[in-house]
Structures are given as structure tokens and as C-alpha cells.
C-alpha atoms as a PDB file:
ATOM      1  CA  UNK A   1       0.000   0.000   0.000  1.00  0.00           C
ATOM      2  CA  UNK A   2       1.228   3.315  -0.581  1.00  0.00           C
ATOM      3  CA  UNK A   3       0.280   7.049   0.290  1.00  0.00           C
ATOM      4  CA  UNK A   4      -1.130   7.675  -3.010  1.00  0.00           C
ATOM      5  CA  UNK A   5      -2.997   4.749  -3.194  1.00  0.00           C
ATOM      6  CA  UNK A   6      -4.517   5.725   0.030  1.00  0.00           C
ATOM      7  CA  UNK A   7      -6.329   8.851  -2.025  1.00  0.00           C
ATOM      8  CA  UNK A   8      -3.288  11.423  -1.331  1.00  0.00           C
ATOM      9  CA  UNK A   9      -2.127  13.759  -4.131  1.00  0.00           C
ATOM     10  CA  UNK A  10       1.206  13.176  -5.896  1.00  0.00           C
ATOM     11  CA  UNK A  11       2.345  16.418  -5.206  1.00  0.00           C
ATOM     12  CA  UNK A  12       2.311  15.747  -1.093  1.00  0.00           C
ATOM     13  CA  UNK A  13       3.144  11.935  -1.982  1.00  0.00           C
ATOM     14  CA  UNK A  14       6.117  13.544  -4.552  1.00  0.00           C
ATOM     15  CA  UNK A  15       7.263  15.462  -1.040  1.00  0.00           C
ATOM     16  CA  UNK A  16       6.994  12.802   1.437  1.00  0.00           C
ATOM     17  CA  UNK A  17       9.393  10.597  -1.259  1.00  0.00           C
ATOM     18  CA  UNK A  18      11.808  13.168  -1.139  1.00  0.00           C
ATOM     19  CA  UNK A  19      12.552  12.805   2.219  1.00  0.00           C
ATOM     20  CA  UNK A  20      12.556   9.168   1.793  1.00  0.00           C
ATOM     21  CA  UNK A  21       9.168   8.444   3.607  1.00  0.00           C
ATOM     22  CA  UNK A  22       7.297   5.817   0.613  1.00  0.00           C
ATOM     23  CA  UNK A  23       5.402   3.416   2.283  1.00  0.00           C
ATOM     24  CA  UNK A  24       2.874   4.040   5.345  1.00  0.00           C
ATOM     25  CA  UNK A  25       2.965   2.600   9.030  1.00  0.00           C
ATOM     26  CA  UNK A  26      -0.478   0.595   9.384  1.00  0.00           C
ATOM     27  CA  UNK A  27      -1.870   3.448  11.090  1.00  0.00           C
ATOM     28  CA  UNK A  28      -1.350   5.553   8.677  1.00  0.00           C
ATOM     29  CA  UNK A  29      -3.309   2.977   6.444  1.00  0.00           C
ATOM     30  CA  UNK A  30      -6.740   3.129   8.627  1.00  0.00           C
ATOM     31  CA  UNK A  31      -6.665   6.794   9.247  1.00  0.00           C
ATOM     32  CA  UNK A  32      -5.975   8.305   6.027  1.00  0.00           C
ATOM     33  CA  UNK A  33      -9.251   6.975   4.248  1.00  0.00           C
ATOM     34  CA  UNK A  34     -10.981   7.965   6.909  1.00  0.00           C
ATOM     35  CA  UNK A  35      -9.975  11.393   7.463  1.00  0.00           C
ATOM     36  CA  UNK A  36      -9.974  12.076   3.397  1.00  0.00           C
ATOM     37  CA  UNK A  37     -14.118  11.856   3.638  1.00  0.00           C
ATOM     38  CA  UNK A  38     -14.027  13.994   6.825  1.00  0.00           C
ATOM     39  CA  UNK A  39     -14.685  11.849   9.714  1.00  0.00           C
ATOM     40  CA  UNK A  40     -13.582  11.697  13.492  1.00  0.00           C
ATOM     41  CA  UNK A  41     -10.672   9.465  13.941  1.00  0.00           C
ATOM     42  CA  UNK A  42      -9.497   8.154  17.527  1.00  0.00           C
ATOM     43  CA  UNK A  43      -6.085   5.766  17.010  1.00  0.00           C
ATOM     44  CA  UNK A  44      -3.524   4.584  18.830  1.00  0.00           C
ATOM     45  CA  UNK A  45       0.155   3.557  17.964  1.00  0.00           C
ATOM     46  CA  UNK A  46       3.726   2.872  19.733  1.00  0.00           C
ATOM     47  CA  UNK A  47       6.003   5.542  19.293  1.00  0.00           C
ATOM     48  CA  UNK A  48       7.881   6.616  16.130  1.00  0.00           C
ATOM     49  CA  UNK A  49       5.008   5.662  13.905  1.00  0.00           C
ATOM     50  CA  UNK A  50       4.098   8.991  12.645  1.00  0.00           C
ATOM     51  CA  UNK A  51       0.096   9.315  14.234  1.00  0.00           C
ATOM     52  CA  UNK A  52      -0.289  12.909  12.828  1.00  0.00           C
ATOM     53  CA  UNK A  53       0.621  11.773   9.303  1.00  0.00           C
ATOM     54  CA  UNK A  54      -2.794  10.050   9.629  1.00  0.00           C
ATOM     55  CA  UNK A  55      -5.212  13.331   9.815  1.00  0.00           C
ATOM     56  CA  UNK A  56      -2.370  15.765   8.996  1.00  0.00           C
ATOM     57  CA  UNK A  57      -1.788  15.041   5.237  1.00  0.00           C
ATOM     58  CA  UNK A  58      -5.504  14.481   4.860  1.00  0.00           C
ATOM     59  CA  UNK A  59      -5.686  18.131   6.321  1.00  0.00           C
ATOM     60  CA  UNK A  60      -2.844  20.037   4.361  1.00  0.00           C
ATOM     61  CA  UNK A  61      -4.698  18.589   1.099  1.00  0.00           C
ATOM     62  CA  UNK A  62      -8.161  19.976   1.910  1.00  0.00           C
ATOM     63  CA  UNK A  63      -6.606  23.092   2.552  1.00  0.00           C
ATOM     64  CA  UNK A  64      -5.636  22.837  -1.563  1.00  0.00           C
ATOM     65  CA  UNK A  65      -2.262  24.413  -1.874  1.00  0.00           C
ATOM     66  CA  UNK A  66       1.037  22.401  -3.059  1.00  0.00           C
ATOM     67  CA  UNK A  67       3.146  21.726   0.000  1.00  0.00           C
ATOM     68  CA  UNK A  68       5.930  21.800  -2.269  1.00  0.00           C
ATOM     69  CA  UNK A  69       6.001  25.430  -3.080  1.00  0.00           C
ATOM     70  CA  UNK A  70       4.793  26.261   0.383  1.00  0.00           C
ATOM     71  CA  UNK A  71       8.558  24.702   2.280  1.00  0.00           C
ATOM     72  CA  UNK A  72      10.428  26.256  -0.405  1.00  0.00           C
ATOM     73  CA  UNK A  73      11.169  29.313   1.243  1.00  0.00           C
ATOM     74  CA  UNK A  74      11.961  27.491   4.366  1.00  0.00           C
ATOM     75  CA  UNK A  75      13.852  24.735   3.240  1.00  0.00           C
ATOM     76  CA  UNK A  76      17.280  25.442   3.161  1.00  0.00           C
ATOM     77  CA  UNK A  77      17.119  26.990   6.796  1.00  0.00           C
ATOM     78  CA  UNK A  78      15.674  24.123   8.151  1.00  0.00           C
ATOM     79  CA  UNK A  79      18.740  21.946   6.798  1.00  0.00           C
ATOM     80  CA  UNK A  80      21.272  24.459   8.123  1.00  0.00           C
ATOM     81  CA  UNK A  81      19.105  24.175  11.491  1.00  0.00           C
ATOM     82  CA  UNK A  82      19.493  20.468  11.608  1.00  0.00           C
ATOM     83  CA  UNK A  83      22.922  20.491  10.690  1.00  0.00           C
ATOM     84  CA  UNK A  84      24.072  22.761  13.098  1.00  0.00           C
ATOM     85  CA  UNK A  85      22.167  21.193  15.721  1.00  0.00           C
ATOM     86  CA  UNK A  86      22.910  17.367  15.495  1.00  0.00           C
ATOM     87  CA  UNK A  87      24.173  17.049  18.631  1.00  0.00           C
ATOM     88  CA  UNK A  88      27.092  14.299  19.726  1.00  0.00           C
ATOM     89  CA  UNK A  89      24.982  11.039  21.167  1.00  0.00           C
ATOM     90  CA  UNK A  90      21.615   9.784  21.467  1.00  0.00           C
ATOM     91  CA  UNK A  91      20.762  11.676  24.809  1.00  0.00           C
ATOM     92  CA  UNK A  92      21.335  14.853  22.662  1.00  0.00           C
ATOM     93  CA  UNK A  93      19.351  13.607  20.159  1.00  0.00           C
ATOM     94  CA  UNK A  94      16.420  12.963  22.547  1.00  0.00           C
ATOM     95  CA  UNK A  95      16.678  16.248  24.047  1.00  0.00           C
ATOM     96  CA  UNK A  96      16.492  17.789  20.603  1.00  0.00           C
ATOM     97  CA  UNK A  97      13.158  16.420  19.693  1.00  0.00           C
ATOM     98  CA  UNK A  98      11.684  17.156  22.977  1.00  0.00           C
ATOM     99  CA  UNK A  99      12.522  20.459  23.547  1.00  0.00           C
ATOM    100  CA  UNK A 100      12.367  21.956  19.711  1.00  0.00           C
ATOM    101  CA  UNK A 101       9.321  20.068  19.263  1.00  0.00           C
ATOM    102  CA  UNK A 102       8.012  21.276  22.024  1.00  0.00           C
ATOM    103  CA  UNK A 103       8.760  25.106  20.964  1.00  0.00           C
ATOM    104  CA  UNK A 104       7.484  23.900  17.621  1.00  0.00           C
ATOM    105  CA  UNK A 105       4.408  22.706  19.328  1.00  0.00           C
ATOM    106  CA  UNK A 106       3.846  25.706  21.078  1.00  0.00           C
ATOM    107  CA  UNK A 107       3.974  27.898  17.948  1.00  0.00           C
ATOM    108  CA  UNK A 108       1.761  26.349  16.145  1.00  0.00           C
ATOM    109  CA  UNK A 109      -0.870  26.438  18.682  1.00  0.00           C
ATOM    110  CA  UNK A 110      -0.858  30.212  18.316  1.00  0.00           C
ATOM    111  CA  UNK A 111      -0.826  30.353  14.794  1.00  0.00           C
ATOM    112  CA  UNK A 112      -4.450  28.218  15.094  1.00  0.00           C
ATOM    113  CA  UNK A 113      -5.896  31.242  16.522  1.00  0.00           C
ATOM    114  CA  UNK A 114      -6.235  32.482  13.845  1.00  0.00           C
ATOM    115  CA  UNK A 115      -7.932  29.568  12.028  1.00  0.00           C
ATOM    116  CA  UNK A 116     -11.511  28.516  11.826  1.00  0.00           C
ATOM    117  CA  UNK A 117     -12.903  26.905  15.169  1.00  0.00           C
ATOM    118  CA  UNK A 118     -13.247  23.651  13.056  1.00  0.00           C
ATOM    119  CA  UNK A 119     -10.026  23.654  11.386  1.00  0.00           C
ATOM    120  CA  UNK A 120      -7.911  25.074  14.933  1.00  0.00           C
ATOM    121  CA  UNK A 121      -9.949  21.872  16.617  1.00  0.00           C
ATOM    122  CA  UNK A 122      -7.774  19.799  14.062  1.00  0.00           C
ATOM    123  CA  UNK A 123      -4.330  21.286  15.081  1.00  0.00           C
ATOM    124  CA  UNK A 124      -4.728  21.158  18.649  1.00  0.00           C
ATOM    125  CA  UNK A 125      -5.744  17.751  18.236  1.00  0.00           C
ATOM    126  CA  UNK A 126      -2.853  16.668  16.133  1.00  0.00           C
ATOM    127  CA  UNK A 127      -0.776  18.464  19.112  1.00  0.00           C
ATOM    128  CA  UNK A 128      -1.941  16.757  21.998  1.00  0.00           C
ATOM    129  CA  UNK A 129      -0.196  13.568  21.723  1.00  0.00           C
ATOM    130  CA  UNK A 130       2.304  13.190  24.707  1.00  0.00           C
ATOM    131  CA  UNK A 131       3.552   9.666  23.920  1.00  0.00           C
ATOM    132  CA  UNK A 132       7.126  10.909  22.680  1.00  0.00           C
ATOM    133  CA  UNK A 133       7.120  14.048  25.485  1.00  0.00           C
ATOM    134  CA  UNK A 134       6.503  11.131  28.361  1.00  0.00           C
ATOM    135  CA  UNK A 135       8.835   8.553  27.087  1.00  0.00           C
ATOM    136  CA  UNK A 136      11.613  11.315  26.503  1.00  0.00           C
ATOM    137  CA  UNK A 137      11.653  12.268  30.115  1.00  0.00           C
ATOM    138  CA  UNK A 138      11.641   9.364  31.986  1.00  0.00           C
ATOM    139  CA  UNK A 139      14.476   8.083  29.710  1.00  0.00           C
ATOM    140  CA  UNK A 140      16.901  10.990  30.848  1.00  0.00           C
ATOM    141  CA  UNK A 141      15.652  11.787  33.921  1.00  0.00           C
ATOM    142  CA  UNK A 142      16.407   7.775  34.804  1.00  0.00           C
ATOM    143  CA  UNK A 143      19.941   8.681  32.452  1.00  0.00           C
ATOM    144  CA  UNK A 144      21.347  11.578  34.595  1.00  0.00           C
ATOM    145  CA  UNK A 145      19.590  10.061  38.064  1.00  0.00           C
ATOM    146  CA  UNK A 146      23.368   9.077  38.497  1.00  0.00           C
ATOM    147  CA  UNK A 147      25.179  10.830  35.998  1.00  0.00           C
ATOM    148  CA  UNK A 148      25.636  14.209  36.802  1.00  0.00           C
ATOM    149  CA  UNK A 149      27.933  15.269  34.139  1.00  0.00           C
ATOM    150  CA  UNK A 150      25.393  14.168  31.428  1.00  0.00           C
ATOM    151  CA  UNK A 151      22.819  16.191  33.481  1.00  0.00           C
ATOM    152  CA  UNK A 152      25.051  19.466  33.016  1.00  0.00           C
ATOM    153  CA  UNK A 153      26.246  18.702  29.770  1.00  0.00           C
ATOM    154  CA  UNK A 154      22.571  18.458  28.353  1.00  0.00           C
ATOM    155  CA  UNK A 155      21.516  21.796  30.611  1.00  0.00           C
ATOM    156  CA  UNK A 156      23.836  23.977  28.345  1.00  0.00           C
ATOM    157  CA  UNK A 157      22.653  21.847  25.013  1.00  0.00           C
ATOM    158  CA  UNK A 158      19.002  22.884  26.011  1.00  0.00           C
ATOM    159  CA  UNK A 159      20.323  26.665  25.927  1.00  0.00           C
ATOM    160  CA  UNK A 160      21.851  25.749  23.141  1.00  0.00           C
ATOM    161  CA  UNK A 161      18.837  24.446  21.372  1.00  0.00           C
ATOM    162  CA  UNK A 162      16.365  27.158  22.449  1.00  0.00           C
ATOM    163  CA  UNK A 163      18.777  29.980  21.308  1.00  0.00           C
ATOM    164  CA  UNK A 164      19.179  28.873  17.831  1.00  0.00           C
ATOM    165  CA  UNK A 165      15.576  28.062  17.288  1.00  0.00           C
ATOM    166  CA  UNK A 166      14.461  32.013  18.557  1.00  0.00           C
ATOM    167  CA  UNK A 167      17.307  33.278  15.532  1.00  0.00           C
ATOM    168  CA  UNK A 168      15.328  30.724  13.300  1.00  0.00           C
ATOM    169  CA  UNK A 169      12.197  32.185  14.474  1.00  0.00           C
ATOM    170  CA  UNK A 170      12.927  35.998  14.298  1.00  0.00           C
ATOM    171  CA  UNK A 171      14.204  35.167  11.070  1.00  0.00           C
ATOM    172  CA  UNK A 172      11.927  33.492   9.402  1.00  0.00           C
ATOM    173  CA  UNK A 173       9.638  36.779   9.990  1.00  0.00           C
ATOM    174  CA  UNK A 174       8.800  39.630   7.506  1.00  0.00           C
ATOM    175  CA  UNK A 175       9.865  42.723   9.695  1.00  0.00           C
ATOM    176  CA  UNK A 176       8.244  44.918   6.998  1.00  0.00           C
ATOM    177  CA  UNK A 177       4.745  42.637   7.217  1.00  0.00           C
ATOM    178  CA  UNK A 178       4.237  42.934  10.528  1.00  0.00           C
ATOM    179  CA  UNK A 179       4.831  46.510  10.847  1.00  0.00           C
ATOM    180  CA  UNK A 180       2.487  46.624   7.513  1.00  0.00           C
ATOM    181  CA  UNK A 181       4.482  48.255   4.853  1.00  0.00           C
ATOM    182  CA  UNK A 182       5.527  46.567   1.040  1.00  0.00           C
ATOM    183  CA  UNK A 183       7.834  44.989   0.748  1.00  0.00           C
ATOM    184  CA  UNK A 184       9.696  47.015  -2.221  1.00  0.00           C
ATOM    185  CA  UNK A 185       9.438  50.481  -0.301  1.00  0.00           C
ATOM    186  CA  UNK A 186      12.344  52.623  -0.053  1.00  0.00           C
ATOM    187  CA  UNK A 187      13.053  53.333   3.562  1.00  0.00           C
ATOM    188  CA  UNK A 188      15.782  55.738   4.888  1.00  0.00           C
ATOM    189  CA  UNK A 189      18.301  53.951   8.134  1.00  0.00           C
ATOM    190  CA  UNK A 190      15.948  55.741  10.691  1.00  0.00           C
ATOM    191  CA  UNK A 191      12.657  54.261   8.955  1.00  0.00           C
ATOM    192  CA  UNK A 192      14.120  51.063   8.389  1.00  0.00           C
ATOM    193  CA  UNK A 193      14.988  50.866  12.355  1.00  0.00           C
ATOM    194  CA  UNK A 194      11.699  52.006  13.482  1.00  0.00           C
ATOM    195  CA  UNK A 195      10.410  49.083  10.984  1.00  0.00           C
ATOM    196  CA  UNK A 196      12.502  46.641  13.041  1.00  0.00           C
ATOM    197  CA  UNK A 197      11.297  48.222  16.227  1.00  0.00           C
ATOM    198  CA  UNK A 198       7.812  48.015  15.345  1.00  0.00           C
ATOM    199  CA  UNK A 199       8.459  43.661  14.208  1.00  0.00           C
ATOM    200  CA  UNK A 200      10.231  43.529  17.526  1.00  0.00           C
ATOM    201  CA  UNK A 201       7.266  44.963  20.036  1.00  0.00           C
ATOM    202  CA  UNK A 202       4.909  42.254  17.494  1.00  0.00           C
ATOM    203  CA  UNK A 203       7.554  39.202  18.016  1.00  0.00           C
ATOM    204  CA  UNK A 204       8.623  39.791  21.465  1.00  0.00           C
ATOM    205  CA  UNK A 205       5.610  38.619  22.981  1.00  0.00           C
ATOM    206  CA  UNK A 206       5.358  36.050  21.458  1.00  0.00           C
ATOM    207  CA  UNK A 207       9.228  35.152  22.181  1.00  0.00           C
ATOM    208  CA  UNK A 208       8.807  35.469  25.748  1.00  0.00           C
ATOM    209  CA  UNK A 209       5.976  33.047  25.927  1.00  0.00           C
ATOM    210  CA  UNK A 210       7.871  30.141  23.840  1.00  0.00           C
ATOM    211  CA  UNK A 211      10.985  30.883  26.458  1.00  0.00           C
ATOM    212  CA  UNK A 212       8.118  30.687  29.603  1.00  0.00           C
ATOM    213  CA  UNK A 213       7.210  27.248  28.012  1.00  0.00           C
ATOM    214  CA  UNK A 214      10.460  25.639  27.349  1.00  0.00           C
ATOM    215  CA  UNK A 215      11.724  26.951  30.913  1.00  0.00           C
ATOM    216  CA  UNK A 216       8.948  24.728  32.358  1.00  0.00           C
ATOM    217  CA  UNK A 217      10.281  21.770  29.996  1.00  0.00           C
ATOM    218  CA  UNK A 218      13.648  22.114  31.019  1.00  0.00           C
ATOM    219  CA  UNK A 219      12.411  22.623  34.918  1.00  0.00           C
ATOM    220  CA  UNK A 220      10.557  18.850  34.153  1.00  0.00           C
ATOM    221  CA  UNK A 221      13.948  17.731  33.700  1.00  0.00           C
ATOM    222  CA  UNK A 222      16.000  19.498  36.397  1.00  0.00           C
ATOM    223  CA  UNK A 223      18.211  21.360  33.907  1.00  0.00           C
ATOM    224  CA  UNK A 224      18.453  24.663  34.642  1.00  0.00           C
ATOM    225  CA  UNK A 225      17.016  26.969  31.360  1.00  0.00           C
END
């Protein structure tokens, strides 16, 4: 069985090969269908099976856009990200997809705000799934219970983590859009800072509530944030 026999388009299936992803966990297979005609889907799956891929990709083709053209502007930074944050052994690792997706988590549940109440019901849904949060903390709490060098080692990697995403994040922002001008407008040094300074009193808010929210992550874990 494969995604695009399970009624997704080639473009998203085209994606999803790219990154080497061809052939669907089982429940993948039973939610798909279901979620292509609309329904309600409750499932349940170990770990590392990909549960979202079951409602999400059903999802991003209602909304009717190529997914394609809509990571091209973000690809390349999300590679450098990646690369730059690999990290040297499998407690890294593990640290990495707890805390970033956690940030990543976090961010997206504000951007559904702004969604219908239907469509922002989907997201948060897709969201709430702890499994990988739960099994990522008892595994290095029970690591550093008796290492304390690992525990102070993976402290400063959090920092690490969290201050490379907020660059990704502030970057990844218009500063011109969110202080509402085009994006081809001559501006003199003084406009162009107030321009910043305008982005900046938008972002910060937002900043400081992603860095509230990872704190508490790292706090779950007795690393200091």
C-alpha cells in the first residue's frame, strides 16, 4: 500500500518521497481513508510511527495548496538548522526532539488562533499527543539520576537548542509585514529601524511566551534553562 494509493495527491506523496518516507505505518493505512471523507478518527500507535501523518496530510490537502512550493522558502534553513544542531549522542538527540518540538508545538498552537474553530480543533488535536514528550523524560531523567555530568552537559545543550531556534524564528519573519508596509518600499536607516522596532514589540511577545514554556520543559527535567 502506498500514500497515493490511500487517495493522497502526488504532489504531497512527490514530497513525502523526497525525504525518503514511501510506504505508510499501518496506522497511517486506517486513518488516512478515513480522514480524506471527513470523519472523526481516535487511534492509537507505539512511538515513532508517525500518528499525525494520519489526519495531517488528509488536512494540508483539503486546505488545496502544493506543500511543495509552500517549504520552499523554508527549506534550506531548516537543513542548516538540523545540521548545526545534530548534537554528539543519542541523549542529545532525545533532548532535541523534545525540547524543539516542544517550541514547535507551542507555535503552532498560536498560529491556530487564527484559524476557523473547526479547522484550529484539528491542530490542537494533532498536538496533543504526549507519547514521545513522556517517554523522553523518563528516559533521561532515569539517564542523569546518576550521571551528573550528562545532566550538566545536556543543561547547556538545552540553551543551546532554544537559542538557535528564537534566531530561526525571528528570522523566518517579515519585519516589513508585521509593521504593515511593502515589501519594495524605499526606507531611509531611521525608517528602516523604526520598521525593526515596530516587528520587535509584534515578536517579542510572542518570544517570551515560547521561552516561559520551554523553561517549564527544562524545569521537568531538572536542567536549569
Amino acid at each position: 500500500m502506498t500514500f497515493q494509493e490511500l487517495g493522497i495527491d502526488s504532489d504531497i506523496v512527490d514530497a513525502l518521497a523526497a525525504k525518503g518516507i514511501t510506504e505508510p505505518f499501518p496506522i497511517q493505512e486506517q486513518a488516512i481513508p478515513l480522514a480524506l471523507t471527513g470523519q472523526d478518527i481516535i487511534g492509537q500507535a507505539k512511538t515513532g510511527t508517525v500518528k499525525s501523518f494520519g489526519f495531517g496530510l488528509p488536512l494540508i490537502q483539503s486546505l488545496g495548496f502544493d506543500t511543495t512550493d509552500a517549504m520552499d522558502p523554508y527549506t534550506e534553513r531548516v537543513q542548516t538548522f538540523h545540521s548545526n544542531t545534530t548534537g554528539i549522542d543519542w541523549y542529545e538527540a532525545i533532548l532535541k526532539i523534545y525540547l524543539v518540538s516542544g517550541v514547535l508545538d507551542d507555535f503552532y498552537r498560536r498560529l491556530a488562533v487564527g484559524l476557523s474553530p473547526e479547522l484550529r480543533e484539528e491542530v490542537e488535536k494533532a498536538l496533543n499527543d504526549k507519547i514521545f514528550e513522556r517517554f523522553a523524560k523518563r528516559v533521561l531523567l532515569e539517564s542523569m539520576k546518576d550521571n551528573p555530568q550528562l545532566q550538566s552537559r545536556l543543561a547547556l545543550w538545552g540553551r543551546r537548542l532554544m537559542g538557535d531556534v528564537l534566531l530561526e524564528l525571528r528570522a523566518v519573519f517579515d519585519n516589513r509585514k508585521l509593521a504593515g508596509l511593502p515589501k519594495g518600499k524605499v526606507l531611509t536607516l531611521d525608517q528602516e529601524r523604526q520598521v525593526n522596532l515596530t516587528a520587535y514589540s509584534q515578536l517579542e511577545p510572542l518570544v517570551t511566551e515560547l521561552m516561559a514554556a520551554h523553561s517549564l520543559r527544562m524545569d521537568a527535567l531538572g536542567l536549569t534553562a
